[in-house]
C-alpha atoms as a PDB file:
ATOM      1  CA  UNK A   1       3.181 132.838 -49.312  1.00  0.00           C
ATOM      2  CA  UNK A   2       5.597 133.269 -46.346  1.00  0.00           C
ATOM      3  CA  UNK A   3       8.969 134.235 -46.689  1.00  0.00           C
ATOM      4  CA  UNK A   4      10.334 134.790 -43.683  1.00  0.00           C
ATOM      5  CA  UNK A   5      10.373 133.989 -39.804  1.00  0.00           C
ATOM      6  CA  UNK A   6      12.019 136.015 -37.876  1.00  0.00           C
ATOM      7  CA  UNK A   7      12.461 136.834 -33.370  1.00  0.00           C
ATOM      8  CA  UNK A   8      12.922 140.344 -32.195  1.00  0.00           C
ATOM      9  CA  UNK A   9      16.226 140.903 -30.526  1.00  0.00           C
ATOM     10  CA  UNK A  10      16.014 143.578 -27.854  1.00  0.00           C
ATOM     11  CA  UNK A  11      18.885 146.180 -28.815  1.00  0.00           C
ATOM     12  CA  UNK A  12      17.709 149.616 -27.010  1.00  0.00           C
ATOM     13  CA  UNK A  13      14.995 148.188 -25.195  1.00  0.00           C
ATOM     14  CA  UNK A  14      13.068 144.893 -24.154  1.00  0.00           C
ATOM     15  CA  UNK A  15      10.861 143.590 -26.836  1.00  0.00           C
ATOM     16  CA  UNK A  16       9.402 140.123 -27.804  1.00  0.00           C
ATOM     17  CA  UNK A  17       7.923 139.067 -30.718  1.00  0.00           C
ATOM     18  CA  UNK A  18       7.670 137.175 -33.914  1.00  0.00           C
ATOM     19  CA  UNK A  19       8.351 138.914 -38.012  1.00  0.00           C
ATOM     20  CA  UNK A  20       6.531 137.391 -40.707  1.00  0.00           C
ATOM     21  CA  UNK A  21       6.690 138.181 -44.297  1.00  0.00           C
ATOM     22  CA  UNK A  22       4.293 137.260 -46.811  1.00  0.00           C
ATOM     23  CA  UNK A  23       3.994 137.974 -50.318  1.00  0.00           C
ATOM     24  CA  UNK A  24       0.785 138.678 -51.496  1.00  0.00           C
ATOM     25  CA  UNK A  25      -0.264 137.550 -55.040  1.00  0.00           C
ATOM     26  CA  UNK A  26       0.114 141.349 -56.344  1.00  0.00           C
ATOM     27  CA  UNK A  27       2.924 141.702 -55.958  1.00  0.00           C
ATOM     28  CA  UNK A  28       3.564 143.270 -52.508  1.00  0.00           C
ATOM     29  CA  UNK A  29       4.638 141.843 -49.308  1.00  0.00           C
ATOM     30  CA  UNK A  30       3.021 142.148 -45.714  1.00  0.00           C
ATOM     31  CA  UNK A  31       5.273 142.613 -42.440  1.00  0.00           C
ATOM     32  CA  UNK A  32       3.705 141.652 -40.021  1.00  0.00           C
ATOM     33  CA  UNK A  33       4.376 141.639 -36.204  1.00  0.00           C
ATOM     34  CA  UNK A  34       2.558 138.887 -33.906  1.00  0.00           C
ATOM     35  CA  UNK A  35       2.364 138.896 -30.272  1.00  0.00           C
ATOM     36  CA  UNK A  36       4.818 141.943 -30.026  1.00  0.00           C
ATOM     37  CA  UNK A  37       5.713 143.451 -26.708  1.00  0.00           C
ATOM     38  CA  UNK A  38       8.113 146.033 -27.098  1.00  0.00           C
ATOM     39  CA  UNK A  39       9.064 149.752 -25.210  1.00  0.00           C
ATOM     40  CA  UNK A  40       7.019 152.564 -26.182  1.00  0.00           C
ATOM     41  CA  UNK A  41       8.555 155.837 -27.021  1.00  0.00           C
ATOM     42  CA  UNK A  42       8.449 158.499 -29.064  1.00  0.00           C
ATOM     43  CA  UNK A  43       8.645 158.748 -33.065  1.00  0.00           C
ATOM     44  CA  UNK A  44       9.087 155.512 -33.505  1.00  0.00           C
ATOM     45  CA  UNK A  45       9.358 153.986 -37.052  1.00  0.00           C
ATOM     46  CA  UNK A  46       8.790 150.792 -38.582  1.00  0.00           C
ATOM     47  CA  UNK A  47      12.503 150.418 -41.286  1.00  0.00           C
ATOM     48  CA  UNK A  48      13.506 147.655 -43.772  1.00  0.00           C
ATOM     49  CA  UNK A  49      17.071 148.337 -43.389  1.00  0.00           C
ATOM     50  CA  UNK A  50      19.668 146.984 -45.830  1.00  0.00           C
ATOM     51  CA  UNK A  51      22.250 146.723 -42.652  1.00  0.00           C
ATOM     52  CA  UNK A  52      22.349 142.978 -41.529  1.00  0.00           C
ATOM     53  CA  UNK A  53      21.358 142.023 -38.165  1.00  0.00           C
ATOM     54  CA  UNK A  54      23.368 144.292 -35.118  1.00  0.00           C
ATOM     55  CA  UNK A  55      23.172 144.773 -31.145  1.00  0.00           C
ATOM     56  CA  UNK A  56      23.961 148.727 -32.442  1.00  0.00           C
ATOM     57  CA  UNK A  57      21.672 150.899 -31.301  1.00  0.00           C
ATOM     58  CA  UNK A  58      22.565 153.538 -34.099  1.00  0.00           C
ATOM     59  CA  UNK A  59      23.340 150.979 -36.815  1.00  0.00           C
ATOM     60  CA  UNK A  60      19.967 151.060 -38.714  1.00  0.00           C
ATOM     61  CA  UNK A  61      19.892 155.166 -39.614  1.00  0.00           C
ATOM     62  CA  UNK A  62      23.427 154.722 -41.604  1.00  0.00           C
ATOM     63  CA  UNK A  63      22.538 153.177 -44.260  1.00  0.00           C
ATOM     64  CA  UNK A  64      19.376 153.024 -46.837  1.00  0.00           C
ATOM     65  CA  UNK A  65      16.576 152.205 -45.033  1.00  0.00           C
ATOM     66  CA  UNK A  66      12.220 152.059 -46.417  1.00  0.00           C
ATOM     67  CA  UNK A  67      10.277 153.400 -43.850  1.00  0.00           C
ATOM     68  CA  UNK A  68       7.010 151.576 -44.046  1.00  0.00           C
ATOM     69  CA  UNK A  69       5.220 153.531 -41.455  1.00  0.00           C
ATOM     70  CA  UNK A  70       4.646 155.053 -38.385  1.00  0.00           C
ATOM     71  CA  UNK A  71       4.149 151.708 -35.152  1.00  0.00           C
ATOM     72  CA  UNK A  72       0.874 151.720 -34.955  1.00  0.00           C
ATOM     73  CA  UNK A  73       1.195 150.290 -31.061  1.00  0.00           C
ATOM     74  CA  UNK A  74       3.750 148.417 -28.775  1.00  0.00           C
ATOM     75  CA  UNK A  75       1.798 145.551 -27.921  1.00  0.00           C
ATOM     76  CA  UNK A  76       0.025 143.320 -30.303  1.00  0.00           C
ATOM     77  CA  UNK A  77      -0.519 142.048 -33.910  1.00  0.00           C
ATOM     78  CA  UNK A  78       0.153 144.476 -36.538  1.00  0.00           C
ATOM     79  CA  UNK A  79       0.641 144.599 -40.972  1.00  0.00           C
ATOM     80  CA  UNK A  80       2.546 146.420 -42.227  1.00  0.00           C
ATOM     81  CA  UNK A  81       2.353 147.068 -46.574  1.00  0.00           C
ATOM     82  CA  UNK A  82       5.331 146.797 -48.493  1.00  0.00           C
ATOM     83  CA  UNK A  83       4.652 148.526 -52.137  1.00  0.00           C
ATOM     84  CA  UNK A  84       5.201 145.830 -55.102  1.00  0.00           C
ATOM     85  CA  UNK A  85       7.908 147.805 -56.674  1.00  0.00           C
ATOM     86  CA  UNK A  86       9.876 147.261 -53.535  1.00  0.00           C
ATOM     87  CA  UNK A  87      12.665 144.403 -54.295  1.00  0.00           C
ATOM     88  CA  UNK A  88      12.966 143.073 -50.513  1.00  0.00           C
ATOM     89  CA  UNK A  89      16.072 141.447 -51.710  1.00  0.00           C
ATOM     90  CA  UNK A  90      17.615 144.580 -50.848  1.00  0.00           C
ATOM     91  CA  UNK A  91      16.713 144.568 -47.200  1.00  0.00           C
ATOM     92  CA  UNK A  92      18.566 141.858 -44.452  1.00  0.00           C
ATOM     93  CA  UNK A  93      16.712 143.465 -41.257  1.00  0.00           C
ATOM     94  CA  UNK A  94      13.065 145.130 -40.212  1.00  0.00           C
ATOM     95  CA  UNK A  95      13.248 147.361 -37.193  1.00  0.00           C
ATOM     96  CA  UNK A  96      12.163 149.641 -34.822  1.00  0.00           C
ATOM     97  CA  UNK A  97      13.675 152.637 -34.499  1.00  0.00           C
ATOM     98  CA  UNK A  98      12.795 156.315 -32.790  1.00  0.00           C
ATOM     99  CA  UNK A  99      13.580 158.296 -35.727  1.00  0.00           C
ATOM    100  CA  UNK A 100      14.064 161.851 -32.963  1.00  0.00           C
ATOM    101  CA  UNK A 101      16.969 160.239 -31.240  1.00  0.00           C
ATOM    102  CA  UNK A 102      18.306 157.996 -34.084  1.00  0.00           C
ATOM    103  CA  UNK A 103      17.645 155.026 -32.229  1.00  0.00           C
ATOM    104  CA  UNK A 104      16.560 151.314 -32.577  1.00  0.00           C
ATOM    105  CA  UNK A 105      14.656 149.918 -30.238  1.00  0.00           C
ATOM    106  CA  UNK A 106      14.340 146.348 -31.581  1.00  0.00           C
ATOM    107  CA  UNK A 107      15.394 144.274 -34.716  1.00  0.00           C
ATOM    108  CA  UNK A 108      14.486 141.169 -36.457  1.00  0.00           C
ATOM    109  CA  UNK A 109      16.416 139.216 -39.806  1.00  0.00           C
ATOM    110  CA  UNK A 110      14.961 138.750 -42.642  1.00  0.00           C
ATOM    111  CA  UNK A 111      15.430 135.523 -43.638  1.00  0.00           C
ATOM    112  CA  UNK A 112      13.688 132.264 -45.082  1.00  0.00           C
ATOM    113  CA  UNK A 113      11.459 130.498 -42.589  1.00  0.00           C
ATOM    114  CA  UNK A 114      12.192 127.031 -41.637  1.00  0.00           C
ATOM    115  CA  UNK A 115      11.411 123.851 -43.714  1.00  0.00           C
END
């Protein structure tokens, strides 16, 4: 079932894209990332961040944040798993961020998708 449509914003860097999340019927949700074309760089994370939705390119380390993985590429369609026992109701943004420098690269709401 999908949840949520979201746009990347560009915050650090360019970056296009659409964030979709699905909720499997286990239990566990699926980001996933279509037609994204972002900056490469290095140690970059994929973050559900409880922060809302900021053009800060530091905002996404200060508070909790689930990292759900390594970005498996810059360009493309990627999932990415979100463990059942994680309430996503907890979580207002998915990002990108270079975990080295402490920061985002890109950033996306999470939010219901339209009617």
């Amino acid at each position: 079932m999908l949840l949520s449509v979201s746009e990347w914003i560009s915050i650090g860097h360019p970056g296009t894209g659409t964030v979709l999340v699905y909720r499997q019927p286990d239990g566990s949700h699926v980001v996933r990332f279509e037609d994204l074309d972002v900056s490469n760089g290095p140690d970059l994370l994929v973050i559900l961040s409880a922060a809302p939705l900021v053009d800060d390119r530091a905002a996404y380390s200060e508070v909790a944040y689930l990292s759900l993985g390594d970005l498996k590429g810059n360009q493309g369609n990627q999932n990415y798993i979100v463990p059942a026992e994680v309430n996503l109701d907890e979580y207002q943004t998915v990002a990108i961020w270079c975990r080295r420098f402490n920061y985002t690269f890109n950033a996306a709401e999470i939010h219901s998708p339209p009617a």
